[in-house]
C-alpha atoms as a PDB file:
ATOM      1  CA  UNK A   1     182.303 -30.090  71.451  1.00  0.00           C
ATOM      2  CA  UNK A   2     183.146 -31.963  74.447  1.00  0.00           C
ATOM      3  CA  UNK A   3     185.025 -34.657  72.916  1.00  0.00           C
ATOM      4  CA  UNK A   4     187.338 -31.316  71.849  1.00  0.00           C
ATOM      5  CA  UNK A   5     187.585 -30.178  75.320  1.00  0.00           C
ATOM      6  CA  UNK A   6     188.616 -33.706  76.350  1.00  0.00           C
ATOM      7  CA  UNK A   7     191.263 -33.790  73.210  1.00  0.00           C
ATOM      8  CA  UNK A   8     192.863 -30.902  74.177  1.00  0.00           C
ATOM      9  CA  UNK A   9     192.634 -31.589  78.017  1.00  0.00           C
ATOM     10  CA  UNK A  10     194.706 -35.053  77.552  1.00  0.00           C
ATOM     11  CA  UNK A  11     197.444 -33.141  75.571  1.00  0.00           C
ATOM     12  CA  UNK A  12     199.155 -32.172  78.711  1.00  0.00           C
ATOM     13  CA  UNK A  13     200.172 -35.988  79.163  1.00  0.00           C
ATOM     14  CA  UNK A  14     202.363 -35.135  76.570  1.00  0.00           C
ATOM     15  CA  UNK A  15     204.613 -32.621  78.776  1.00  0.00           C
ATOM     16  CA  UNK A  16     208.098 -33.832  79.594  1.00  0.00           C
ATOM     17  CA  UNK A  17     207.434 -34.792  83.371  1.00  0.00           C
ATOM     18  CA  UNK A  18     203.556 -35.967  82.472  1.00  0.00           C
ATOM     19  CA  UNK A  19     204.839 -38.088  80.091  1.00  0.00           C
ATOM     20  CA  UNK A  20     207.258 -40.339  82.090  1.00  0.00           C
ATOM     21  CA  UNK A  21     205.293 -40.577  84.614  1.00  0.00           C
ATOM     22  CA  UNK A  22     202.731 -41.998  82.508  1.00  0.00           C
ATOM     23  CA  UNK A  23     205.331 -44.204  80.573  1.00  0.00           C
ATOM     24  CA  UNK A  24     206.633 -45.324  84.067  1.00  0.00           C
ATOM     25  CA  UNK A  25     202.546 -47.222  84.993  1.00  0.00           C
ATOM     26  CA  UNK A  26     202.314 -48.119  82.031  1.00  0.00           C
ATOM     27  CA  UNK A  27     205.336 -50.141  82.541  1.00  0.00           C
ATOM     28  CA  UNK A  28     204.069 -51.632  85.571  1.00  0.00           C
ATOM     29  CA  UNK A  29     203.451 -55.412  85.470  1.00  0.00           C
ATOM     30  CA  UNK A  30     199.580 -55.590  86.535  1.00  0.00           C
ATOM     31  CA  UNK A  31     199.149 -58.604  88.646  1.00  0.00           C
ATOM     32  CA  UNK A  32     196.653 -60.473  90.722  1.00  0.00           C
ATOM     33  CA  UNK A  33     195.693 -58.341  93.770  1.00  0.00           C
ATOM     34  CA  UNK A  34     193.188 -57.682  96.654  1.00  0.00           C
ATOM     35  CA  UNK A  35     191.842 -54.430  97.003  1.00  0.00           C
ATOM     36  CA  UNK A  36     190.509 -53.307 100.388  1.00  0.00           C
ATOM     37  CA  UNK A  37     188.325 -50.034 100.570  1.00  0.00           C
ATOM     38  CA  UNK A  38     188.250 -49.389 104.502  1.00  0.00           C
ATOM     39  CA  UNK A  39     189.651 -46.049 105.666  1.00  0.00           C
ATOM     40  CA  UNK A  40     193.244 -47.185 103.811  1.00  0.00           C
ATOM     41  CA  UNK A  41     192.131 -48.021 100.278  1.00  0.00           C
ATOM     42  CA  UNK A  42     194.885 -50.940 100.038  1.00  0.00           C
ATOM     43  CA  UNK A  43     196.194 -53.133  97.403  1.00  0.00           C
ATOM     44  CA  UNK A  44     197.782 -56.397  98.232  1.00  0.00           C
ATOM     45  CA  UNK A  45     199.032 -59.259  96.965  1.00  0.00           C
ATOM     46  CA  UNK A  46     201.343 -62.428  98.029  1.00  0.00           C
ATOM     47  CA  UNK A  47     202.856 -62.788  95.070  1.00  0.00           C
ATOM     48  CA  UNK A  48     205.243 -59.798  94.222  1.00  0.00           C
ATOM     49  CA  UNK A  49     208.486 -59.390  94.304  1.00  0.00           C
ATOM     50  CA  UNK A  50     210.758 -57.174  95.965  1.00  0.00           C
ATOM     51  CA  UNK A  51     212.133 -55.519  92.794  1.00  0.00           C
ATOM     52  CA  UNK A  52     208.253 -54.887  91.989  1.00  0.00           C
ATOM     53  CA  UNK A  53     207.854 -53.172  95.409  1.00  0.00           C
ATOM     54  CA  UNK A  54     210.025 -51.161  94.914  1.00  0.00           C
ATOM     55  CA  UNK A  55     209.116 -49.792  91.342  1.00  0.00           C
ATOM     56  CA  UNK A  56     206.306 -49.320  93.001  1.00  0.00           C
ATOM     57  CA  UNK A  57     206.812 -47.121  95.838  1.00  0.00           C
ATOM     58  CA  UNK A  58     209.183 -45.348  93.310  1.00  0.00           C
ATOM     59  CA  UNK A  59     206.279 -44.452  91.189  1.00  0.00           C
ATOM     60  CA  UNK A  60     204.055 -43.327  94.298  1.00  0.00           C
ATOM     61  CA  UNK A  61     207.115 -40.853  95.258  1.00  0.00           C
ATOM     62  CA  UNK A  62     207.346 -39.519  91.797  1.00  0.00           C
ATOM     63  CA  UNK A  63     203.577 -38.891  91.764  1.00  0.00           C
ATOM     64  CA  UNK A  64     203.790 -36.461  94.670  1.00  0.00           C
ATOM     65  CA  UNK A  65     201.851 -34.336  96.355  1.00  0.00           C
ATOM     66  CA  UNK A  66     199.615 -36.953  97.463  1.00  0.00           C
ATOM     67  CA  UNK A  67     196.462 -34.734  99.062  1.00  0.00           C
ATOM     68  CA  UNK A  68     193.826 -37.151  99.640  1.00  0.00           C
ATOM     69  CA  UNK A  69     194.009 -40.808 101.155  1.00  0.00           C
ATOM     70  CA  UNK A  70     195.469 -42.876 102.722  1.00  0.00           C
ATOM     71  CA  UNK A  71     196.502 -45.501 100.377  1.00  0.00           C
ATOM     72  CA  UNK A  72     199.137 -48.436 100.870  1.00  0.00           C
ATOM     73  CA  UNK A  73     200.190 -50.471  97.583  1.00  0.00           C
ATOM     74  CA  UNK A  74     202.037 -53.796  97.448  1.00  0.00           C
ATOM     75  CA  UNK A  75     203.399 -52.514 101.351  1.00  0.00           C
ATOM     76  CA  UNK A  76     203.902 -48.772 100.229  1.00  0.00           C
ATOM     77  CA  UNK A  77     201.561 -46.535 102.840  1.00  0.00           C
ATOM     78  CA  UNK A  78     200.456 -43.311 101.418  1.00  0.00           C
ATOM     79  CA  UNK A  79     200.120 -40.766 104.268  1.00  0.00           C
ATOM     80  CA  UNK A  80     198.444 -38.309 102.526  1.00  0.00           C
ATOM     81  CA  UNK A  81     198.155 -34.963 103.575  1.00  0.00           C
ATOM     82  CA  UNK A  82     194.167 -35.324 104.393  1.00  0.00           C
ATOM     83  CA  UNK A  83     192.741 -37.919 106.438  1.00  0.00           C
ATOM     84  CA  UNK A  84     190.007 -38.772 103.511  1.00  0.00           C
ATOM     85  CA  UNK A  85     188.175 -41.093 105.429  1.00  0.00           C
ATOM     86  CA  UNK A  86     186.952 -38.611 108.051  1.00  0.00           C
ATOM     87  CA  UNK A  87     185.056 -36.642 105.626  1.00  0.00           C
ATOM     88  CA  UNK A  88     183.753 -39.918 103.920  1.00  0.00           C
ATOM     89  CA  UNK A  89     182.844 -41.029 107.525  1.00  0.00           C
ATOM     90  CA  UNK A  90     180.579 -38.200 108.166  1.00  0.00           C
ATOM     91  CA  UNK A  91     178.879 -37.903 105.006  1.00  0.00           C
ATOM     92  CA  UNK A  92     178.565 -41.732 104.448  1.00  0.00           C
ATOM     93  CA  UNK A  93     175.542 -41.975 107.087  1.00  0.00           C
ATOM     94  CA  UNK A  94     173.886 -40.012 104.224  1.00  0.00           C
ATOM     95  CA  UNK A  95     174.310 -41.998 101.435  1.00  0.00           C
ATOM     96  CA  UNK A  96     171.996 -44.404  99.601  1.00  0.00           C
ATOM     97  CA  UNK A  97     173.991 -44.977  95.978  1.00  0.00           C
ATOM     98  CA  UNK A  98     172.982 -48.225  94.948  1.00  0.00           C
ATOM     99  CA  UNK A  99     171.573 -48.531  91.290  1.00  0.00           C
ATOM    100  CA  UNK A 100     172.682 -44.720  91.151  1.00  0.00           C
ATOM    101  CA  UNK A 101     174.747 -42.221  88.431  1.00  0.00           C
ATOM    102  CA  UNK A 102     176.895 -40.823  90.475  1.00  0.00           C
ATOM    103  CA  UNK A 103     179.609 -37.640  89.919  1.00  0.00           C
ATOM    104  CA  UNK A 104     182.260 -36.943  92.478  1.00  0.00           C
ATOM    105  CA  UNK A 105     183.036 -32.893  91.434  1.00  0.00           C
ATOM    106  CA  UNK A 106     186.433 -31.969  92.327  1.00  0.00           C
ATOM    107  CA  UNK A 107     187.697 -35.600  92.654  1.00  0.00           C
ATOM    108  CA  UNK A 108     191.160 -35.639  93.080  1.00  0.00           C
ATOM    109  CA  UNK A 109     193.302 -38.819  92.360  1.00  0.00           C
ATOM    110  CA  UNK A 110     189.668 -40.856  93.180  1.00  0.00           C
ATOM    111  CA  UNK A 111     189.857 -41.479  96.582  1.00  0.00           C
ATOM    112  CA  UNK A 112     186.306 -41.374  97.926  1.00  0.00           C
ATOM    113  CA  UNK A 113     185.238 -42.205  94.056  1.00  0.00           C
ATOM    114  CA  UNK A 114     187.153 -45.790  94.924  1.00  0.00           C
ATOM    115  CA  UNK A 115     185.044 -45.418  98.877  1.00  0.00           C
ATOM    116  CA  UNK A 116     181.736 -45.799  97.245  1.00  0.00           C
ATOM    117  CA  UNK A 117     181.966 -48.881  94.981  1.00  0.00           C
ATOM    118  CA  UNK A 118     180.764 -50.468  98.024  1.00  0.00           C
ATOM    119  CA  UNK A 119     177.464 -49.042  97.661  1.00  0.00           C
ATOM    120  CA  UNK A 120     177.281 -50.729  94.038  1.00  0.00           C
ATOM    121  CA  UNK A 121     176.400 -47.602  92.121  1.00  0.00           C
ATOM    122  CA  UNK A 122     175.196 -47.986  88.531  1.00  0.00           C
ATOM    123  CA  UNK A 123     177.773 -45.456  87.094  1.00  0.00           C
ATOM    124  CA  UNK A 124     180.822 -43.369  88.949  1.00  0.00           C
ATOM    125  CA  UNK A 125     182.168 -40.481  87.059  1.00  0.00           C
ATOM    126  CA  UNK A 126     185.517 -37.922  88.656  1.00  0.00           C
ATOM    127  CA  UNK A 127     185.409 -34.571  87.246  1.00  0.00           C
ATOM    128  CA  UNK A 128     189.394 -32.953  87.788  1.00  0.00           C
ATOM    129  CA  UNK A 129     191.091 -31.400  85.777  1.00  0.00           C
ATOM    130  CA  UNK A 130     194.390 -31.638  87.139  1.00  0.00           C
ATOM    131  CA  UNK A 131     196.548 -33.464  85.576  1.00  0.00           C
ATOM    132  CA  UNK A 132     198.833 -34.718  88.584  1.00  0.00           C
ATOM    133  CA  UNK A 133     195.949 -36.120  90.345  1.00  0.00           C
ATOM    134  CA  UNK A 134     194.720 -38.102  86.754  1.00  0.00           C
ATOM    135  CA  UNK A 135     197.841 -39.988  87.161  1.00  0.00           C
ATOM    136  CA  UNK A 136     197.627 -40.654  90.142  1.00  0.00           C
ATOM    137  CA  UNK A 137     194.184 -42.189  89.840  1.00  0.00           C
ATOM    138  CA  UNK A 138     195.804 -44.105  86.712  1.00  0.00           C
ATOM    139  CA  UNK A 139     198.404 -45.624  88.544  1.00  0.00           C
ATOM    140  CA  UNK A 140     195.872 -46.793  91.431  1.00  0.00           C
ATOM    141  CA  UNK A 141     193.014 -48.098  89.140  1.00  0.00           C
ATOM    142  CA  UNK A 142     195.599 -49.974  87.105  1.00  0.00           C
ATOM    143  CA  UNK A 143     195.334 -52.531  89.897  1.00  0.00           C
ATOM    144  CA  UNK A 144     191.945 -51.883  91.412  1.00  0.00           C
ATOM    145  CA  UNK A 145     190.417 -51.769  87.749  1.00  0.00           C
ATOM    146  CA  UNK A 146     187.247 -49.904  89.368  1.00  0.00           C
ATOM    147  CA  UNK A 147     185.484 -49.024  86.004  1.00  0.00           C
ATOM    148  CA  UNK A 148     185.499 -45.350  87.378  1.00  0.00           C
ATOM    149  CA  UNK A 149     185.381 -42.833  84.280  1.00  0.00           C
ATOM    150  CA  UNK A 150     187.874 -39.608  85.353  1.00  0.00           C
ATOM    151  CA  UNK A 151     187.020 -37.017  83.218  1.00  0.00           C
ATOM    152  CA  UNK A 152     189.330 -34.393  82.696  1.00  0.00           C
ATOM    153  CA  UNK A 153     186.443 -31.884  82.834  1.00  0.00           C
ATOM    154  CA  UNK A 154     185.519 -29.259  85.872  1.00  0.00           C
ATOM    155  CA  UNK A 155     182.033 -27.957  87.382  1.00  0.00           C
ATOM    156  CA  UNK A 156     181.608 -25.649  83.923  1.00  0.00           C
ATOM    157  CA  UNK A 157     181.564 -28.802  81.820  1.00  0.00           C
ATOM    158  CA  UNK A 158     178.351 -30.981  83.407  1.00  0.00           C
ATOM    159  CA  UNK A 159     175.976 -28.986  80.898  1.00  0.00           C
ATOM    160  CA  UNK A 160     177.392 -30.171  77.700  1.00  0.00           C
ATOM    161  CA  UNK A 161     178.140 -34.057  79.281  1.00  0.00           C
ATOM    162  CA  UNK A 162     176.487 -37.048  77.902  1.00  0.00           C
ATOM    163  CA  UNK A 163     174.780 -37.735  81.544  1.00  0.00           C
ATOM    164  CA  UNK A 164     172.947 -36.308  84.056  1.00  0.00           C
ATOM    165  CA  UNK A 165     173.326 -37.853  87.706  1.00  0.00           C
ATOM    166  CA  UNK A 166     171.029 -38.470  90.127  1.00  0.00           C
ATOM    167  CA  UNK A 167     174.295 -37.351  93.283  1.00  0.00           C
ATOM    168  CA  UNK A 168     176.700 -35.157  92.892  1.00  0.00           C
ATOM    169  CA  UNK A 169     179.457 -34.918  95.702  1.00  0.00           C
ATOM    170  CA  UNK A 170     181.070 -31.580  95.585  1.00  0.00           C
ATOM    171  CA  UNK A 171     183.491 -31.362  97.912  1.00  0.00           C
ATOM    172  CA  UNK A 172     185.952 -28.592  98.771  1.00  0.00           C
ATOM    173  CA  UNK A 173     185.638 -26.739  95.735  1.00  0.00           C
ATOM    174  CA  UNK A 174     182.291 -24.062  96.131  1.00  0.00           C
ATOM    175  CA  UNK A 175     185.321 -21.554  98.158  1.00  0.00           C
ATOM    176  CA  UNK A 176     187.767 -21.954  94.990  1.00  0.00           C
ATOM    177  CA  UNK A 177     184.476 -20.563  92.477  1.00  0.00           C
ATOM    178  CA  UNK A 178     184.542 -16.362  91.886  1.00  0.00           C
ATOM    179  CA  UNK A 179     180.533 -17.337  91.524  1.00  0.00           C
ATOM    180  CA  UNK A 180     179.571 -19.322  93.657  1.00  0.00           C
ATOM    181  CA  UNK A 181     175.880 -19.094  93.001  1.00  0.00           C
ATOM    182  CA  UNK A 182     176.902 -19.794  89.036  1.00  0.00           C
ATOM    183  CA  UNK A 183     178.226 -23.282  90.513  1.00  0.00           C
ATOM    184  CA  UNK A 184     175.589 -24.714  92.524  1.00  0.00           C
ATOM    185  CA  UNK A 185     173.406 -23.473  89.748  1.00  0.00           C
ATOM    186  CA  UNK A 186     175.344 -25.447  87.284  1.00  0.00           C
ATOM    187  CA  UNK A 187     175.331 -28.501  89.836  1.00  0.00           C
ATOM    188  CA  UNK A 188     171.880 -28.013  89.836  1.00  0.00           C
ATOM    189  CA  UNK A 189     171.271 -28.277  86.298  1.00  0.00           C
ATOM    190  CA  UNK A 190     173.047 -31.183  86.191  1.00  0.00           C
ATOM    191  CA  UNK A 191     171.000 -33.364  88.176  1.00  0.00           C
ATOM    192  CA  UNK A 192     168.199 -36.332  87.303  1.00  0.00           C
ATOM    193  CA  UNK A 193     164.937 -35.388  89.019  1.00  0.00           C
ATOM    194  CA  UNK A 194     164.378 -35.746  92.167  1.00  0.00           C
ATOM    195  CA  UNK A 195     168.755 -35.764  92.381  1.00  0.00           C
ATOM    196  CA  UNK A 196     170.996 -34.270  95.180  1.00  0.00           C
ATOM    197  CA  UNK A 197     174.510 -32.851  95.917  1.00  0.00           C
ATOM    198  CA  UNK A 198     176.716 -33.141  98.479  1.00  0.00           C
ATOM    199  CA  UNK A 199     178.684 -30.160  99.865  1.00  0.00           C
ATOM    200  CA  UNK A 200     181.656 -29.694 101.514  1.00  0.00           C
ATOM    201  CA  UNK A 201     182.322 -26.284 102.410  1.00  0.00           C
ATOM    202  CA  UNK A 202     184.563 -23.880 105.071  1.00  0.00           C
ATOM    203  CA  UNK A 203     182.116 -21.321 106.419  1.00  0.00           C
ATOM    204  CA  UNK A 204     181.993 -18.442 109.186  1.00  0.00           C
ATOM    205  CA  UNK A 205     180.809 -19.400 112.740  1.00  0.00           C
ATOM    206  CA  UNK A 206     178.538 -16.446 113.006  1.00  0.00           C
ATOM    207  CA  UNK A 207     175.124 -15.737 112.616  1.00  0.00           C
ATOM    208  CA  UNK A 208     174.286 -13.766 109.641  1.00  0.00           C
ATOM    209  CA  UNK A 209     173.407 -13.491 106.351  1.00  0.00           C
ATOM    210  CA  UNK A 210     177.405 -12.552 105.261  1.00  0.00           C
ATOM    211  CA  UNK A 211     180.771 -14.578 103.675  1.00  0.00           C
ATOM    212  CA  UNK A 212     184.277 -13.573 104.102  1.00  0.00           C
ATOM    213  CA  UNK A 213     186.087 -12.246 100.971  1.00  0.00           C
ATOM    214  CA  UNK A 214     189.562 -12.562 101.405  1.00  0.00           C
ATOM    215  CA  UNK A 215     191.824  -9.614 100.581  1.00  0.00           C
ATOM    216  CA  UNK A 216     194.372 -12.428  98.757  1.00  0.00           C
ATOM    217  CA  UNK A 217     194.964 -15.783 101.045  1.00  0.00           C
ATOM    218  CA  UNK A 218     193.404 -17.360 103.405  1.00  0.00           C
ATOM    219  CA  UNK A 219     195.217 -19.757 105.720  1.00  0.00           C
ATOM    220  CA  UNK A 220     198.044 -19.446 102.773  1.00  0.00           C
ATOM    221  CA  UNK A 221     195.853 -20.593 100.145  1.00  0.00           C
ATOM    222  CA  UNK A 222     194.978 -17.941  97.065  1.00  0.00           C
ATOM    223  CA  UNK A 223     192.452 -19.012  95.108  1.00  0.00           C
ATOM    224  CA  UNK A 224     189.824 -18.795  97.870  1.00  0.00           C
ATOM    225  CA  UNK A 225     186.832 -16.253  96.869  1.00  0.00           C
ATOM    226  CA  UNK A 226     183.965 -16.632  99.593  1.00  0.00           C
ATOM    227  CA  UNK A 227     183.548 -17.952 103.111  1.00  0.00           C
ATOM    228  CA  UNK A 228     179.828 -17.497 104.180  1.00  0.00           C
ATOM    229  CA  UNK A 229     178.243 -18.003 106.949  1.00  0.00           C
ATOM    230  CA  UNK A 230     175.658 -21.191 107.154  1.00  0.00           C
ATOM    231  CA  UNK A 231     172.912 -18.944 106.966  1.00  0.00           C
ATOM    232  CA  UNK A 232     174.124 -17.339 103.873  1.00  0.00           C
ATOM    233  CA  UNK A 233     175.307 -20.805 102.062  1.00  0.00           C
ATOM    234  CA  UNK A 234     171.764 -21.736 102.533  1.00  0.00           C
ATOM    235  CA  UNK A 235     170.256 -18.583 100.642  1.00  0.00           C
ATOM    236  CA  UNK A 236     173.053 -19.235  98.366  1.00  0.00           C
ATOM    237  CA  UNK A 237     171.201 -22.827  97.560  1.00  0.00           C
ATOM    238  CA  UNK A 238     167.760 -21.099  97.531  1.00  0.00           C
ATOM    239  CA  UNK A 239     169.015 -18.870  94.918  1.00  0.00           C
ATOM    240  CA  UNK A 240     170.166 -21.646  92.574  1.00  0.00           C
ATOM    241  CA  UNK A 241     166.638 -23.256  93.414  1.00  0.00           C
ATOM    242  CA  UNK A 242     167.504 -26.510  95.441  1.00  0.00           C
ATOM    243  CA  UNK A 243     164.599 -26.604  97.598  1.00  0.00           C
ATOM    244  CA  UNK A 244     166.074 -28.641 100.219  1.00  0.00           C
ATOM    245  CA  UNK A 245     168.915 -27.910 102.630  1.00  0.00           C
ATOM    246  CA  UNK A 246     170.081 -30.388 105.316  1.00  0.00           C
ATOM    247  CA  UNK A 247     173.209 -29.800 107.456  1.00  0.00           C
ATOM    248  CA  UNK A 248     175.391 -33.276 108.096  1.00  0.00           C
ATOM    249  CA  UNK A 249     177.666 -31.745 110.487  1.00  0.00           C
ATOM    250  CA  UNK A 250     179.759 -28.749 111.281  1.00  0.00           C
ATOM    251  CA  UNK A 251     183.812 -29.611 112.204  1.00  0.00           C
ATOM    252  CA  UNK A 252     187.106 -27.395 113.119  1.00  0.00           C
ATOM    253  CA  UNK A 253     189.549 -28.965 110.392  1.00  0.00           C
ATOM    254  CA  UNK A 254     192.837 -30.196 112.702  1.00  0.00           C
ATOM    255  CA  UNK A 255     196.164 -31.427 112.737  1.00  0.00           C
ATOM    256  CA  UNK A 256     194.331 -35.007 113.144  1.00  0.00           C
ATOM    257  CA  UNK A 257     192.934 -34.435 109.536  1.00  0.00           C
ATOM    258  CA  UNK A 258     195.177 -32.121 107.868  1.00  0.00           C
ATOM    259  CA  UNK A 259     199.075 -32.314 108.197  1.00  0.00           C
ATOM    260  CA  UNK A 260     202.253 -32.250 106.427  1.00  0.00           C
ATOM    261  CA  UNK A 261     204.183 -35.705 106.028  1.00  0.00           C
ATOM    262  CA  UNK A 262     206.556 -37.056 103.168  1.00  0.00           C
ATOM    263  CA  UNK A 263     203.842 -37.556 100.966  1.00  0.00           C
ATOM    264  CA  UNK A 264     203.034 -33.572 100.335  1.00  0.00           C
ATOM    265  CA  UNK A 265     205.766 -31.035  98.907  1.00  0.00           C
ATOM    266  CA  UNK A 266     205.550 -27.181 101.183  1.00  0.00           C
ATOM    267  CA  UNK A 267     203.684 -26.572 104.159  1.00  0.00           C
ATOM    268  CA  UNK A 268     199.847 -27.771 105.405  1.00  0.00           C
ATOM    269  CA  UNK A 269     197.572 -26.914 108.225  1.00  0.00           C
ATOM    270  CA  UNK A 270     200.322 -26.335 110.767  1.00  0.00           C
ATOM    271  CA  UNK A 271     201.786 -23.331 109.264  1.00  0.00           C
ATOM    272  CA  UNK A 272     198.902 -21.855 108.006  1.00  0.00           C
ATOM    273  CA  UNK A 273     197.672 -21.048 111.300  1.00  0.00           C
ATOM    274  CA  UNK A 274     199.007 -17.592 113.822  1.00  0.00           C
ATOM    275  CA  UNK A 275     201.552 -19.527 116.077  1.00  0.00           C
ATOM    276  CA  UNK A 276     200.253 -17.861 118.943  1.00  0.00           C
ATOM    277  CA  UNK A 277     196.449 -18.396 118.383  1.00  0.00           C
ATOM    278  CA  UNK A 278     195.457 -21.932 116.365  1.00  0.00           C
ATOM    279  CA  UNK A 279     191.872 -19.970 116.277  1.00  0.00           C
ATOM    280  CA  UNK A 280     192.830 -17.854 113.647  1.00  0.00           C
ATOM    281  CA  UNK A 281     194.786 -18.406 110.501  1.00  0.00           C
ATOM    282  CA  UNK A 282     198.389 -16.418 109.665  1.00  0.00           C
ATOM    283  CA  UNK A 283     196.350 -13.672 108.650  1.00  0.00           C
ATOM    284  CA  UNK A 284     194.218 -13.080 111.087  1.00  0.00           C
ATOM    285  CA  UNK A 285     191.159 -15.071 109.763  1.00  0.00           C
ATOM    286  CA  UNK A 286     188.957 -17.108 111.950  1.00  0.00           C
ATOM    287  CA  UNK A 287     190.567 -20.568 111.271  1.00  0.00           C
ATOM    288  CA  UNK A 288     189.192 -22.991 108.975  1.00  0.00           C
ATOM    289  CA  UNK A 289     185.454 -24.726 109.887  1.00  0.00           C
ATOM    290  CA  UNK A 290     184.062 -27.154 107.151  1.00  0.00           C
ATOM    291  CA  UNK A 291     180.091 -27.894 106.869  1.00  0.00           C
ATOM    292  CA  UNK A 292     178.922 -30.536 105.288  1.00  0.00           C
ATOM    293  CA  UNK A 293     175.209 -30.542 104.211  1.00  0.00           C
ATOM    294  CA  UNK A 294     173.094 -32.392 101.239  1.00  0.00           C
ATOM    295  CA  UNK A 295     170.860 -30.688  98.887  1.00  0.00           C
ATOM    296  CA  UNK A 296     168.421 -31.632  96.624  1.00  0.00           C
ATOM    297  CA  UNK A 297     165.716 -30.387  94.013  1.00  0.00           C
END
């Protein structure tokens, strides 16, 4: 069943624009290179020549929107539209991977994935299904050559996969579920004994046992369900039977962390905030506040 579900996933590499973007890394030349993994992942090497620069950065443009980063390749810097490393920072104090299976839920084009090979984990698997953002992880890991698995799978898939994990990042995706009790049951299920998950999530800044259910955007973005409040995130987690719930830190998302630059296509943080009041967003919402907390069974 699952190899199916991958099948079918991979067949939209073979869309026109999927496709020569694809042809155009696996044209690439790999070479010798040094991979850094600081708050730039960067790849360099002193032996490259102009011509392959350029290919290079030509391929990064093509791959756009870049969302999470920053990268710089061969001398091509990657301002992505999120300053990655500032979530990474914050949960990073938390983490222990070493020896560890490890999932990254909502992975994007790998960025923190590529962050915690540092820590020496056993095994790292992305689950994404968006195409784009495979690519994108393609083109990087055709240099790095990380040994990261991307799966082409989302949250619904980790009961039918061949592993369980003993962490599970989750990050910026529990506000895109219509269920979100459903998903941190099924992140749940998913985990070794004695496993945890990391979460990423906006809330309220109000006391309360309540969420926020948008009438159809919030700070621009559609697909956004449920906002809760701490208090009710937690008895969201009780429900799905973690029995432990630790808060990493609270933050205001900024311009600092979130902005438009040439990377992105459209509009980020900046305009989807009221003009007149950067505390709430264009339609009148309190603006967006991320927690960060770990759970575990």
């Amino acid at each position: 069943m699952l190899d199916e579900i991958r099948k079918n996933a991979l067949k939209a590499l073979n869309f026109k624009d999927n496709a020569e973007i694809l042809a155009q890394i696996s044209a690439l030349r790999k070479c010798e290179c040094e991979c850094e993994f600081g708050d730039v992942v960067r790849i360099k090497s002193e032996n490259v020549s102009e011509n392959f620069k350029a290919q290079i950065r030509q391929t990064a443009l093509n791959l756009r929107p870049w969302r999470k980063g920053p990268f710089e390749i061969f001398g091509t810097f990657i301002d992505s539209e999120w300053q990655s490393f500032m979530k990474f920072n914050l949960l990073r104090t938390k983490m222990a991977l070493e020896n560890k299976i490890v999932a990254d839920v909502g992975c994007n084009n790998g960025y923190y994935l590529f962050k915690m090979l540092s820590q020496r984990p056993k095994m790292l698997v992305g689950f994404d299904p968006s195409v784009r953002t495979f690519l994108q992880f393609k083109f990087l890991d055709k240099f790095i050559s990380s040994g990261i698995k991307y799966e082409l799978l989302g949250v619904e898939h980790l009961g039918i996969y061949e592993h369980k994990f003993d962490t599970i990042f989750c990050l910026g995706v529990l506000y895109h579920r219509s269920d979100p009790i459903k998903c941190l049951k099924m992140l749940k299920n998913a985990l070794n004994p004695g496993g945890e998950v990391f979460l990423d999530t906006m809330y309220l800044d109000m006391d309360g046992d309540f969420c926020l259910s948008p009438k159809e955007r919030y700070s621009k973005i559609p697909n956004i369900y449920f906002i809760p409040t701490i208090s009710a995130l937690q008895n969201w987690c009780e429900r799905a039977k973690f029995a432990k719930f630790e808060i990493i830190a609270t933050k205001e998302t900024d311009l600092n962390e979130q902005r438009k630059t040439e990377w992105i296509f459209g509009e980020s943080l900046g305009e989807f905030l009221d003009a007149n009041d950067r505390s709430k967003t264009v339609e009148g919402y309190p603006a967006p506040k991320r927690v960060y907390v770990k759970v575990g069974i």
